[in-house]
Protein backbone atom coordinates (compact mmCIF):
# COMPACT_ATOMS: atom_id res chain seq x y z
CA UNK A 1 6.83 -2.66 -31.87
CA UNK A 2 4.79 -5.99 -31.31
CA UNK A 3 1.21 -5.27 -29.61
CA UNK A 4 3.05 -7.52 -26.74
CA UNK A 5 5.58 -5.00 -26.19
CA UNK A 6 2.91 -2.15 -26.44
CA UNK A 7 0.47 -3.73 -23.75
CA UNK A 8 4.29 -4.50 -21.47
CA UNK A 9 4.94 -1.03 -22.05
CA UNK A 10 1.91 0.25 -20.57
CA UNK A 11 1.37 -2.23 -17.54
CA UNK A 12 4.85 -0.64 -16.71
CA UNK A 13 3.59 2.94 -16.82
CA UNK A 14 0.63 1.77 -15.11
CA UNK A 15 3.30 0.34 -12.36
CA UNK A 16 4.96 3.73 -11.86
CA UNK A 17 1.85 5.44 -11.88
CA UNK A 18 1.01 3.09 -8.53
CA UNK A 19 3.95 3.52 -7.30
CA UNK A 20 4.23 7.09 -7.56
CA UNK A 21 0.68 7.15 -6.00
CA UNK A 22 1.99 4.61 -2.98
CA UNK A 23 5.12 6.38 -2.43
CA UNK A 24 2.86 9.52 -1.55
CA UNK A 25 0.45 7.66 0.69
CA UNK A 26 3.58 5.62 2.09
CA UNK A 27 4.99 8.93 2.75
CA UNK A 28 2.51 9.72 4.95
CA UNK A 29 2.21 6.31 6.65
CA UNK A 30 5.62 6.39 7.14
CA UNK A 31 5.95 10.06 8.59
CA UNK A 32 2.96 9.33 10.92
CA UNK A 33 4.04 5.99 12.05
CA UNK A 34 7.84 6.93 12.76
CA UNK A 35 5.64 10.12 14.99
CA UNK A 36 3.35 7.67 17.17
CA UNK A 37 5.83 5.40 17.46
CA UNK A 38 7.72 5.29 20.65
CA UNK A 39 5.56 8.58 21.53
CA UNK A 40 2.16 7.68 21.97
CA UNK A 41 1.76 3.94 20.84
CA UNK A 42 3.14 0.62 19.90
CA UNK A 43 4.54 -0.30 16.91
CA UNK A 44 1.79 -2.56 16.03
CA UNK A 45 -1.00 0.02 17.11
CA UNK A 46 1.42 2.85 15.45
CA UNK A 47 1.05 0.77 12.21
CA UNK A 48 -2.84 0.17 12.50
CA UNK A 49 -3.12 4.42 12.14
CA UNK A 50 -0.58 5.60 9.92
CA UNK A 51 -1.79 2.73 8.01
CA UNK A 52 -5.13 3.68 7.96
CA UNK A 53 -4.55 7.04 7.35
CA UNK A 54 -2.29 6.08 3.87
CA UNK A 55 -5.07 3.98 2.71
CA UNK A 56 -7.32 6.80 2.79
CA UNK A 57 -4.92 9.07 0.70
CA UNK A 58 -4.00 6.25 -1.72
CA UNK A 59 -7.73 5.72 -2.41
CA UNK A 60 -8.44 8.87 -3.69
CA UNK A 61 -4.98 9.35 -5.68
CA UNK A 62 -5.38 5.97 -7.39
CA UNK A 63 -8.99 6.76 -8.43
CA UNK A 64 -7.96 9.88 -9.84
CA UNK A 65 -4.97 9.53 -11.43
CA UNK A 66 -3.91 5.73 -11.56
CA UNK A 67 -6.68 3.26 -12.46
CA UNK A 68 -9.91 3.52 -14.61
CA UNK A 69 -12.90 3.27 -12.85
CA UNK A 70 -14.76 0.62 -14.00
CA UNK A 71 -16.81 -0.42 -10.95
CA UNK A 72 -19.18 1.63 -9.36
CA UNK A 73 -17.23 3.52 -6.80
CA UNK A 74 -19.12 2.38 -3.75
CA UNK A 75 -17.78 -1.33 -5.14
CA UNK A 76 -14.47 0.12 -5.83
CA UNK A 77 -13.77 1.62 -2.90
CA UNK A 78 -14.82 -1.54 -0.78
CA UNK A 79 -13.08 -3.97 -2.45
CA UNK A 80 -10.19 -1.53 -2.28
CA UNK A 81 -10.82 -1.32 1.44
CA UNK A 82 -10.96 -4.97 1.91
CA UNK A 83 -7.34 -5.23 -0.06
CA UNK A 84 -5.80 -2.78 1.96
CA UNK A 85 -7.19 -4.15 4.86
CA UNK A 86 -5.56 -7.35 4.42
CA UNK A 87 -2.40 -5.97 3.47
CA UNK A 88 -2.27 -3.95 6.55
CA UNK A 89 -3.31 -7.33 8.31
CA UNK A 90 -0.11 -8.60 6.33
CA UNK A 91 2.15 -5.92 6.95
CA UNK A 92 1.41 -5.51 10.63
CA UNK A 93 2.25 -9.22 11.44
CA UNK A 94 5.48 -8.69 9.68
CA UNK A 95 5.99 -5.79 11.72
CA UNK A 96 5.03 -7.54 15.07
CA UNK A 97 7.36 -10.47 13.88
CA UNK A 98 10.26 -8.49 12.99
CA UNK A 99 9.91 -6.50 16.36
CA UNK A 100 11.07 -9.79 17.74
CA UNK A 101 14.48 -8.90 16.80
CA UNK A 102 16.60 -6.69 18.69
CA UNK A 103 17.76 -5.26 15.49
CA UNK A 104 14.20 -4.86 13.95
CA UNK A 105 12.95 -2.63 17.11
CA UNK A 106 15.93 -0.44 17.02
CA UNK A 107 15.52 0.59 13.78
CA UNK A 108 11.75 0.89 12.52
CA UNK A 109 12.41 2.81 9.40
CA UNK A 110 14.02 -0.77 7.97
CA UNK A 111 11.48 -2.50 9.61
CA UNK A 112 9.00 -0.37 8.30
CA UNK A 113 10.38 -0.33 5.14
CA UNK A 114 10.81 -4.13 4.88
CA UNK A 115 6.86 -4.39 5.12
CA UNK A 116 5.75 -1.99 2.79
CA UNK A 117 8.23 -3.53 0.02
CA UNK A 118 6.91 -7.24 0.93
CA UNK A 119 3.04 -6.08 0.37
CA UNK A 120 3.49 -3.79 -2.84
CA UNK A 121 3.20 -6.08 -5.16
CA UNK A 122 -0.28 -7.79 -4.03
CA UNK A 123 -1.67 -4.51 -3.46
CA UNK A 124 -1.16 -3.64 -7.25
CA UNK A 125 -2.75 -6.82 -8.38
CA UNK A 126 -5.49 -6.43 -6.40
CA UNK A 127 -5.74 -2.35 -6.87
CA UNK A 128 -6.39 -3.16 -9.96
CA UNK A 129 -8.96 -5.72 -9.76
CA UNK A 130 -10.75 -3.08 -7.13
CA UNK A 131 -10.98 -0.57 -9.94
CA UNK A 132 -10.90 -2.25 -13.53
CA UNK A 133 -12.19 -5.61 -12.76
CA UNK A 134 -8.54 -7.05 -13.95
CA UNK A 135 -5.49 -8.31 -12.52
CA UNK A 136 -3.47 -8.31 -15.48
């Protein structure tokens, strides 16, 4: 095995590893968000908690068991913050937009679901960078 295929290998563990970590966290987001929703809040304001509330758990899951800390955590977790802040910036705007749809506000677990895909990918990039000061 070339060293290439060795250091491919592992960003791919490292990618299930994250996405193991999300899907728990996204779990969460999703269970709370499909609860407010419709009950309590808005979508948009539904997203803005369970959101919140996923970014919390990811945070700690990811600093255990994904990523290498290599920041201070204080740094870390702000810059982590600040990513997931964006993303949920991202991923509520998409959800607003798609809402627009009759189809889209009948059925949130797609619409849901279509967000959290669209934003996976930039999260683990910049995940990453929060806690090993890398995006590759």
């Amino acid at each position: 095995m070339k060293p290439s295929d060795n250091k491919l290998l592992n960003l791919l563990k490292l990618k299930l590893k994250f996405a193991t970590s999300s899907s728990l966290a996204t779990a969460v987001d999703y269970l709370l968000y499909l609860f407010l929703v419709g009950r309590y809040f808005s979508p948009t304001v539904s997203n803005v908690f369970s959101a919140g509330t996923g970014m919390l758990i990811n945070f700690m899951i990811q600093k255990t068991y994904v990523f290498n800390l290599e920041r201070r955590l204080r740094t870390a977790f702000l810059i982590s913050l600040l990513t997931s802040l964006v993303g949920l910036a991202l991923s509520t705007g998409l959800i607003f937009l798609l809402n627009k749809f009759s189809f889209f506000s009948q059925y949130q677990v797609i619409t849901k679901g279509i967000a959290v895909g669209l934003i996976f990918f930039y999260n683990f990039y910049m995940k990453r960078f929060a806690f090993e000061k890398r995006f590759l």
